[in-house]
C-alpha atoms as a PDB file:
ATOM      1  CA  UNK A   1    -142.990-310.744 125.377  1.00  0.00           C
ATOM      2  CA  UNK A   2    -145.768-308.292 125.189  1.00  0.00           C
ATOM      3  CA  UNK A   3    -145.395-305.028 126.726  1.00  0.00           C
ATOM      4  CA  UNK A   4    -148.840-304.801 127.528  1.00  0.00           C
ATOM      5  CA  UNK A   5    -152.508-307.363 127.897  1.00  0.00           C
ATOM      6  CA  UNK A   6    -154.176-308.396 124.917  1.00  0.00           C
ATOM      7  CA  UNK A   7    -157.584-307.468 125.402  1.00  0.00           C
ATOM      8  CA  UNK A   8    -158.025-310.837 123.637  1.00  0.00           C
ATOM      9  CA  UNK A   9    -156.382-314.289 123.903  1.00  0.00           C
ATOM     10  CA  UNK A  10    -157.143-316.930 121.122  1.00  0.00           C
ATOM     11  CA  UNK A  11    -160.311-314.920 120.239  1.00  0.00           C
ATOM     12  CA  UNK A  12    -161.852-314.729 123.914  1.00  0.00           C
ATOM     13  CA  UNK A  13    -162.328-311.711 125.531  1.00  0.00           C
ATOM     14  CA  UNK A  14    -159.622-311.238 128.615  1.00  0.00           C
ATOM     15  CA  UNK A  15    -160.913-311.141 132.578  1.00  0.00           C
ATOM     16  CA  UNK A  16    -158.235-311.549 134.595  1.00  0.00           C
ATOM     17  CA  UNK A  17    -155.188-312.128 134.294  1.00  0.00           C
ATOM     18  CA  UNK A  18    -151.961-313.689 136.413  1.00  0.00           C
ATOM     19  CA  UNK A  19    -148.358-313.978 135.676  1.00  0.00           C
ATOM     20  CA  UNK A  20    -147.043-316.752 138.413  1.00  0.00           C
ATOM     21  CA  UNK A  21    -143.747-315.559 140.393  1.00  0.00           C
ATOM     22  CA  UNK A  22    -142.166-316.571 143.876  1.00  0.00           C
ATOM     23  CA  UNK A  23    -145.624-316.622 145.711  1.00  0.00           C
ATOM     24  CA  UNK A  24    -146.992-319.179 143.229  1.00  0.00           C
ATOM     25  CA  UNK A  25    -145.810-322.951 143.192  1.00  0.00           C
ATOM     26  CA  UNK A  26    -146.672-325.934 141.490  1.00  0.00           C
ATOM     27  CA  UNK A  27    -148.516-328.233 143.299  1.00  0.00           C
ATOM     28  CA  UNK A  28    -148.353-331.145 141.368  1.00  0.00           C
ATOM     29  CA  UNK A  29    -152.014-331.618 141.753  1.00  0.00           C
ATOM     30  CA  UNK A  30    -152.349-332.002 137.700  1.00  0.00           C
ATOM     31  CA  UNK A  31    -149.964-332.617 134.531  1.00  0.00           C
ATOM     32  CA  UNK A  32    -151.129-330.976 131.106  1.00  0.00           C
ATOM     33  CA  UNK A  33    -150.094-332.821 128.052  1.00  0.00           C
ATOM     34  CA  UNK A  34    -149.287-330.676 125.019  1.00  0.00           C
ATOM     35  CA  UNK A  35    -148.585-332.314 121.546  1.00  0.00           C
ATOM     36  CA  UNK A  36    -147.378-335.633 123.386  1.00  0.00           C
ATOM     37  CA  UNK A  37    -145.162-333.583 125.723  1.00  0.00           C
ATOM     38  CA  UNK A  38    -145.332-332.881 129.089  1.00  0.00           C
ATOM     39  CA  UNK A  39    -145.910-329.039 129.828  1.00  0.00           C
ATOM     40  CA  UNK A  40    -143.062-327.992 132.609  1.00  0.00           C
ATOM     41  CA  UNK A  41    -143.481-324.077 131.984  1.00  0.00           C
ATOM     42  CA  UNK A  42    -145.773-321.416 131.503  1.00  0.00           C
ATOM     43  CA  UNK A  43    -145.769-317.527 131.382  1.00  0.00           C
ATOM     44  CA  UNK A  44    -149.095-316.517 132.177  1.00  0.00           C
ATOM     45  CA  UNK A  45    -152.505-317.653 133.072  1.00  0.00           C
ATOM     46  CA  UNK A  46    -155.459-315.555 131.930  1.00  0.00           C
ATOM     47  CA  UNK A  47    -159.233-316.099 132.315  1.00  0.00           C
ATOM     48  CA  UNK A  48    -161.528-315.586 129.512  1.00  0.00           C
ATOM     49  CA  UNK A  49    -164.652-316.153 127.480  1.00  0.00           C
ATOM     50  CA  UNK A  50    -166.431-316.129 123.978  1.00  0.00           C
ATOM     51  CA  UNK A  51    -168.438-313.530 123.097  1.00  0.00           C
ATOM     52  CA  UNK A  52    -172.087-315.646 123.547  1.00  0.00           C
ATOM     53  CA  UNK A  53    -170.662-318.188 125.290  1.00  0.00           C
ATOM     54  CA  UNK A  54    -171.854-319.517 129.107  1.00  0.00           C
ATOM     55  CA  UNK A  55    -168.531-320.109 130.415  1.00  0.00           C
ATOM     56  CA  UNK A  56    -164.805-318.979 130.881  1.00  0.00           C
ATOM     57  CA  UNK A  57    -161.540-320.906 130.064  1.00  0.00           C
ATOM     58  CA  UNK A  58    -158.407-320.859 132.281  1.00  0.00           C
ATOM     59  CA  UNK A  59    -155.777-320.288 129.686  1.00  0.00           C
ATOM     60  CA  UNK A  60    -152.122-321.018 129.882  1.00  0.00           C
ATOM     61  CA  UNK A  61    -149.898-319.085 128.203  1.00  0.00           C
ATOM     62  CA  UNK A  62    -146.554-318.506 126.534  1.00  0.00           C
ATOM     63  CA  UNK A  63    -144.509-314.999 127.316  1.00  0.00           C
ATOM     64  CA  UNK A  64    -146.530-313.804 123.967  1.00  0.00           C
ATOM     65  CA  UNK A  65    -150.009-314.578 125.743  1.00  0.00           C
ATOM     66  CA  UNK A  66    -151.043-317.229 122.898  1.00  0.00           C
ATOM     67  CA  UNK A  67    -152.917-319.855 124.344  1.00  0.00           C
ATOM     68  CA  UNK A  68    -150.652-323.408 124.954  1.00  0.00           C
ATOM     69  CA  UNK A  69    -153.306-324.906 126.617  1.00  0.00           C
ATOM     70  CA  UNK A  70    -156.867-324.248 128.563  1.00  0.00           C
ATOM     71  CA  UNK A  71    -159.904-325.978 130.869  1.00  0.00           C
ATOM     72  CA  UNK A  72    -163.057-324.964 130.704  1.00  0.00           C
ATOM     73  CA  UNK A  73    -165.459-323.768 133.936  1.00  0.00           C
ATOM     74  CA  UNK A  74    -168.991-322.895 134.394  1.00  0.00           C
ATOM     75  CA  UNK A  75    -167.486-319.370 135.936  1.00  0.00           C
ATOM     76  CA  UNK A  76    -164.554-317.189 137.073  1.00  0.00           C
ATOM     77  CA  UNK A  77    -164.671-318.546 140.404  1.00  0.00           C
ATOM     78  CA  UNK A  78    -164.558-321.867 139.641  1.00  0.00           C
ATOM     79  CA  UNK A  79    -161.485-321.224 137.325  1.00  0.00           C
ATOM     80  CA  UNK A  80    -159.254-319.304 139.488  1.00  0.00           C
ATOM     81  CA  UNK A  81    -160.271-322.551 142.018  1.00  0.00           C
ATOM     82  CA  UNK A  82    -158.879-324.954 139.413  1.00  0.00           C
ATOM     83  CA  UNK A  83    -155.458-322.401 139.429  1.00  0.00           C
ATOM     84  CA  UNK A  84    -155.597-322.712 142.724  1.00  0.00           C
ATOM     85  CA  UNK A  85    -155.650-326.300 143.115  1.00  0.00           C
ATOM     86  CA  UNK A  86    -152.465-326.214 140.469  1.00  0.00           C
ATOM     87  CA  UNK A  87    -150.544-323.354 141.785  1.00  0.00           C
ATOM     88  CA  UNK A  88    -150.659-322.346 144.942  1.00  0.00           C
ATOM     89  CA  UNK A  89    -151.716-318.586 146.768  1.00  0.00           C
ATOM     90  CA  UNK A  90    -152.613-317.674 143.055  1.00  0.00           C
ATOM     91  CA  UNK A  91    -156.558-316.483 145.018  1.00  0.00           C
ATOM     92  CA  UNK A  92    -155.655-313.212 145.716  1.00  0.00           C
ATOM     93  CA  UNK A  93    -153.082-312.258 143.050  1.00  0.00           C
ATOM     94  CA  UNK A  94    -155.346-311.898 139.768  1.00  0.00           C
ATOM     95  CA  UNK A  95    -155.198-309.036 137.718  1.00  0.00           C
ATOM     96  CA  UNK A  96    -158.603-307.369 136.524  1.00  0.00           C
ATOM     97  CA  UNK A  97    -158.587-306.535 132.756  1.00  0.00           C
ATOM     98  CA  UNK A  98    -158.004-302.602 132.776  1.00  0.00           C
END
């Protein structure tokens, strides 16, 4: 595990950031397939975009912050929604990049 945030993840410039614990359960609302296999566990979500790019990705990470898997949303809003709507009471627990 990293002992501190990347200021990047997969080449996309960090936003937020959220490391799911006791507040934060799976709702079951969605299933994210990974290589043929169903994803059970994460480390860490993170929000970020491209340099030049119009939108931001919801990221799912690994206790190293590389990317397993990621959506795409027209803004930040919009992905910490779709977080949401897989984990709940994540809304008011994101971390600002420092």
């Amino acid at each position: 595990m990293t002992d501190k945030m990347p200021n990047e993840i997969g080449g996309a410039n960090l936003v937020c950031y959220l490391i799911p614990d006791s507040r934060h359960k799976k709702t079951g609302n969605t299933k994210h397939w990974v290589d043929g296999q169903l994803l059970e566990e994460i480390f860490g979500l993170a929000i970020c975009n491209y340099e030049n790019s119009n939108g931001f990705y919801l990221f799912y990470c690994d206790k190293n912050w590389e990317t397993i898997t990621d959506t795409f949303h027209d803004t930040v809003e919009d992905a910490k929604d779709q977080a949401e709507f897989e984990f709940s009471n994540t809304i008011s627990t994101w971390t600002d990049k420092a």
